[in-house]
N, C-alpha and C. Protein backbone atom coordinates (compact mmCIF):
# COMPACT_ATOMS: atom_id res chain seq x y z
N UNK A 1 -13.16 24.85 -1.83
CA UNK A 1 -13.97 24.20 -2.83
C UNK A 1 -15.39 24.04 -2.27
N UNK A 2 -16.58 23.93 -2.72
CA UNK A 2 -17.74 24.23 -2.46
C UNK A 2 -18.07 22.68 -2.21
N UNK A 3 -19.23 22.16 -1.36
CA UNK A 3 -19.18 21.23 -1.12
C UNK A 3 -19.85 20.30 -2.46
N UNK A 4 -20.16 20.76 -3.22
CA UNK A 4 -20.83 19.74 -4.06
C UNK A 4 -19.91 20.06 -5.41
N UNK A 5 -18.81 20.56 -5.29
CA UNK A 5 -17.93 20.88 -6.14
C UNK A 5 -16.82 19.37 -6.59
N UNK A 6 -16.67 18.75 -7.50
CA UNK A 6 -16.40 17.32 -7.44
C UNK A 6 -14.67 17.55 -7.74
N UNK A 7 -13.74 17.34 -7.23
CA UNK A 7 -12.26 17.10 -7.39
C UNK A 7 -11.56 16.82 -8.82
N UNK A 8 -10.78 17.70 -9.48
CA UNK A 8 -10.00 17.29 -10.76
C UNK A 8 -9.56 15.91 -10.54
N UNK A 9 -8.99 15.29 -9.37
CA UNK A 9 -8.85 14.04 -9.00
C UNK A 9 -9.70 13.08 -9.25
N UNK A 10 -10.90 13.42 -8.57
CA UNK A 10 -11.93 12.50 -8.94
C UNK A 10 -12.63 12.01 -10.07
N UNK A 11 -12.52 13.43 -10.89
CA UNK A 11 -12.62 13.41 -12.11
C UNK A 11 -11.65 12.65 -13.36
N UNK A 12 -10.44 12.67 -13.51
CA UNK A 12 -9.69 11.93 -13.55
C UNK A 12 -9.63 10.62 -13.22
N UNK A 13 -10.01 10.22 -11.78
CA UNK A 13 -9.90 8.42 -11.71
C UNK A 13 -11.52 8.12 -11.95
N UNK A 14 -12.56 8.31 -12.38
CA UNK A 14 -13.64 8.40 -12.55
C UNK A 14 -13.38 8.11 -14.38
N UNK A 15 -12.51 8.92 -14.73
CA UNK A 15 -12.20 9.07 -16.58
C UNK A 15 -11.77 7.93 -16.64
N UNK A 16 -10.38 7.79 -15.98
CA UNK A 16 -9.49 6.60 -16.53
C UNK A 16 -10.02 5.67 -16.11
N UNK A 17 -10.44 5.05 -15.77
CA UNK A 17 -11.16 3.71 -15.13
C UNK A 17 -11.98 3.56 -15.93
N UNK A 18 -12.91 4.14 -16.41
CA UNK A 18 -14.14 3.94 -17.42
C UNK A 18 -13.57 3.99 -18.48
N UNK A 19 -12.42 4.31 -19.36
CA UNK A 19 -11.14 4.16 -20.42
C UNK A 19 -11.11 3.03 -20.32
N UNK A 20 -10.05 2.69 -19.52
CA UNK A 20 -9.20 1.45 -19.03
C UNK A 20 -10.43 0.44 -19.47
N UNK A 21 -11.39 0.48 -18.29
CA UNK A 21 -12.57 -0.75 -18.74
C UNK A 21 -13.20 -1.26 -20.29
N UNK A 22 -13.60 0.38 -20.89
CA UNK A 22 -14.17 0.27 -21.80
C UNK A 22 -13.54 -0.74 -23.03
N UNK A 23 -11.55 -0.60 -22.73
CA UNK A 23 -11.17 -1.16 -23.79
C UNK A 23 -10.71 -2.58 -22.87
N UNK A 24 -11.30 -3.41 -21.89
CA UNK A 24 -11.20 -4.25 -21.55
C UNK A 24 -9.70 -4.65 -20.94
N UNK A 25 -9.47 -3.38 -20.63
CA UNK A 25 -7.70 -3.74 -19.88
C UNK A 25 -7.83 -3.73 -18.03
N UNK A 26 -7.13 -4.61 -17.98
CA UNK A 26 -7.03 -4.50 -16.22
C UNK A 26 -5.77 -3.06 -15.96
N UNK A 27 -5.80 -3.30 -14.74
CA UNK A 27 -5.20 -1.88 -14.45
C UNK A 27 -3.50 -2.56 -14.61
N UNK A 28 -2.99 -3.82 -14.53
CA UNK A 28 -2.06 -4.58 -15.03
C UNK A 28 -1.97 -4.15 -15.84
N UNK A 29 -2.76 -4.14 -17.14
CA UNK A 29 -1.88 -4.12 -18.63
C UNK A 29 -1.85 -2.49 -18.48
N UNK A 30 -3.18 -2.25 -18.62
CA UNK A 30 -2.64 -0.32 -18.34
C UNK A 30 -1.20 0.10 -18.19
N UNK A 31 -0.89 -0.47 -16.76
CA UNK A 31 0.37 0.15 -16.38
C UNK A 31 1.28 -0.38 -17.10
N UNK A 32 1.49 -1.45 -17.79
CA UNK A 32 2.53 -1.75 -18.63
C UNK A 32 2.52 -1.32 -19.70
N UNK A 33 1.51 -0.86 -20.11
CA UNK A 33 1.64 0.05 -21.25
C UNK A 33 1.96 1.47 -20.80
N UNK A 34 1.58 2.06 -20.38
CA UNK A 34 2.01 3.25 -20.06
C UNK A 34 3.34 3.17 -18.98
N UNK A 35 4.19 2.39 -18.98
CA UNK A 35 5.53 2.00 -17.95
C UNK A 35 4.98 2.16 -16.58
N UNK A 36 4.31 2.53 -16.16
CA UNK A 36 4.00 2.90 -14.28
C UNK A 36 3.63 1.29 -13.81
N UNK A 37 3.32 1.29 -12.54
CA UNK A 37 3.17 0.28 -11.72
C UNK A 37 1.58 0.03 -11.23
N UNK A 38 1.74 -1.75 -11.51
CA UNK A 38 -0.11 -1.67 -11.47
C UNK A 38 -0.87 -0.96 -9.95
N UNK A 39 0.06 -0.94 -9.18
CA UNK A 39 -0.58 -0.02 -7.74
C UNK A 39 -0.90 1.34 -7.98
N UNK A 40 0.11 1.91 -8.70
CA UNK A 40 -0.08 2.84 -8.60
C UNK A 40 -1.24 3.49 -9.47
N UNK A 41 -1.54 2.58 -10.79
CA UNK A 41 -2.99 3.36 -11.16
C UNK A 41 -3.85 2.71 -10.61
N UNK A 42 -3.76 1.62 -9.95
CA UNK A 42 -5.26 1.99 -8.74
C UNK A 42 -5.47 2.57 -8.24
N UNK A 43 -4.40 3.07 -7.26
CA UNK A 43 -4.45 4.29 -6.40
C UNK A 43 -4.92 5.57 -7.01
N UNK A 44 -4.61 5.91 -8.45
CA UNK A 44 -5.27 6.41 -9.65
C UNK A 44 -6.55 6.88 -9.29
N UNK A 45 -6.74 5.52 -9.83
CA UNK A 45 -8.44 5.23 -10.25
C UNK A 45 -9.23 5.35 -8.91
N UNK A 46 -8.68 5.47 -7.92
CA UNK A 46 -9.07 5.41 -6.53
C UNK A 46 -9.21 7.19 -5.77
N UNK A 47 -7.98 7.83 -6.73
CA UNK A 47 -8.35 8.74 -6.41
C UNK A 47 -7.32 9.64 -5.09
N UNK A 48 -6.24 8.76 -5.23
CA UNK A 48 -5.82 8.44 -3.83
C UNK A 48 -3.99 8.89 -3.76
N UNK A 49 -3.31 9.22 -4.92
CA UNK A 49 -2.32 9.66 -5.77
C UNK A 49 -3.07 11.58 -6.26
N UNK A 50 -1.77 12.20 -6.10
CA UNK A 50 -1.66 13.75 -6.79
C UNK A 50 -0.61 13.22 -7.39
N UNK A 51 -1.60 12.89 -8.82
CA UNK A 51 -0.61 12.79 -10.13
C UNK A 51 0.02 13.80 -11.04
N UNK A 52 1.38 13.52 -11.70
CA UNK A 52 1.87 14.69 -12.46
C UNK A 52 1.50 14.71 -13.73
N UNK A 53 1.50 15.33 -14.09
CA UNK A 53 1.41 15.86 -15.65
C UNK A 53 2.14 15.37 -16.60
N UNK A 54 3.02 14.70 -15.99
CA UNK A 54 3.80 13.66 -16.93
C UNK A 54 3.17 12.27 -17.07
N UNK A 55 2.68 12.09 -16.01
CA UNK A 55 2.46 10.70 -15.60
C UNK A 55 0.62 10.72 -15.96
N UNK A 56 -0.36 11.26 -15.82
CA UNK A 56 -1.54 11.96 -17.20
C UNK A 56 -1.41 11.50 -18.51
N UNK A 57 -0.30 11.96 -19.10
CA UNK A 57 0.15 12.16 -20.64
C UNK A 57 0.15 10.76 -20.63
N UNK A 58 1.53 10.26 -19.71
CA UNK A 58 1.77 8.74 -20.19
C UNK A 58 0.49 7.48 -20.22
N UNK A 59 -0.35 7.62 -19.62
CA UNK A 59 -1.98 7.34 -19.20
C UNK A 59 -2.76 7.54 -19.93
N UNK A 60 -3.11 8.21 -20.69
CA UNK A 60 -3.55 9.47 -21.91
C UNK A 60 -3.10 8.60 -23.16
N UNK A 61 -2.11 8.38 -23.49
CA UNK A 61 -0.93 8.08 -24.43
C UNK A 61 -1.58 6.38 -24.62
N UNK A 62 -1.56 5.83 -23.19
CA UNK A 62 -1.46 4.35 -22.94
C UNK A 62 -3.18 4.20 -23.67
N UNK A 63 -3.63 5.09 -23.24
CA UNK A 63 -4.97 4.34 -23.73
C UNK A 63 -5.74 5.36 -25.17
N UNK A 64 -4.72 6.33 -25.48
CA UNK A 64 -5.00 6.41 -26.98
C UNK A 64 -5.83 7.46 -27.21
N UNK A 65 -6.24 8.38 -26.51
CA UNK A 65 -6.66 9.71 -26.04
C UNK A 65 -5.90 10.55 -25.79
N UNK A 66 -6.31 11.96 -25.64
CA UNK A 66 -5.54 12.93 -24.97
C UNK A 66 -5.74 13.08 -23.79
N UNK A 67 -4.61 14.13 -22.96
CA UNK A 67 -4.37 14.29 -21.62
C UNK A 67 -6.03 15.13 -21.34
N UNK A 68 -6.45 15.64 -22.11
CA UNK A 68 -7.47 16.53 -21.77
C UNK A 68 -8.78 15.63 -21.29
N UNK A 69 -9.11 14.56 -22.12
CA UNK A 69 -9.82 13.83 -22.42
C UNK A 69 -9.83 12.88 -20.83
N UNK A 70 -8.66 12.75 -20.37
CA UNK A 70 -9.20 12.27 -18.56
C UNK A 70 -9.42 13.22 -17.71
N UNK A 71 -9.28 14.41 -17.91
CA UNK A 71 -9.68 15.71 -17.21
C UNK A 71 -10.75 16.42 -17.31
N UNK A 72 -11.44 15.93 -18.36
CA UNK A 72 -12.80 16.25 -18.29
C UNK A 72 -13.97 16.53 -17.55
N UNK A 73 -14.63 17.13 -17.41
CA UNK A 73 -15.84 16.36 -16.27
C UNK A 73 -17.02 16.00 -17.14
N UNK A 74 -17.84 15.17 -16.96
CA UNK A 74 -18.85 14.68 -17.42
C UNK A 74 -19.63 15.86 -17.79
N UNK A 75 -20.75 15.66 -18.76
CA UNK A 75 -21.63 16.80 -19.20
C UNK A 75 -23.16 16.49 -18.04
N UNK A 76 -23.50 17.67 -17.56
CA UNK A 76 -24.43 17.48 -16.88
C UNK A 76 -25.96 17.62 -17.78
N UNK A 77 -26.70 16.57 -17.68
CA UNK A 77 -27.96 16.92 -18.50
C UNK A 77 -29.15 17.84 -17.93
């Protein structure tokens, strides 16, 4: 990967975190909505977890978006 090349990972806990916030949920309710454990989407949002594709969806799902939609990368201006 090139060095200024930014991580699907990063990109991802960079998405969900700014989700999560926007609709005023701690990473607590998050995970109870989407069944996972509040550690583990910090570790998420941290960047710090190789998450599955199941566990995306359920994240995705929890906050009312699609799976695509945390995989995004930002638009560069």
């Amino acid at each position: 990967m090139p060095p200024d090349a930014v991580s699907l990972r990063c990109i991802l806990a960079v998405n969900l975190k700014r989700r999560r916030q926007a609709q005023g949920l701690s990473q607590e309710a998050l995970a109870d909505r989407a069944g996972l454990h509040r550690t583990f989407v910090g570790a998420v949002e941290r960047a710090e977890r190789n998450i599955s594709l199941d566990n995306i969806e359920r994240l995705a799902l929890a906050l009312g978006v699609g799976p695509a939609t945390l995989l995004a990368p930002e638009p560069t201006p």
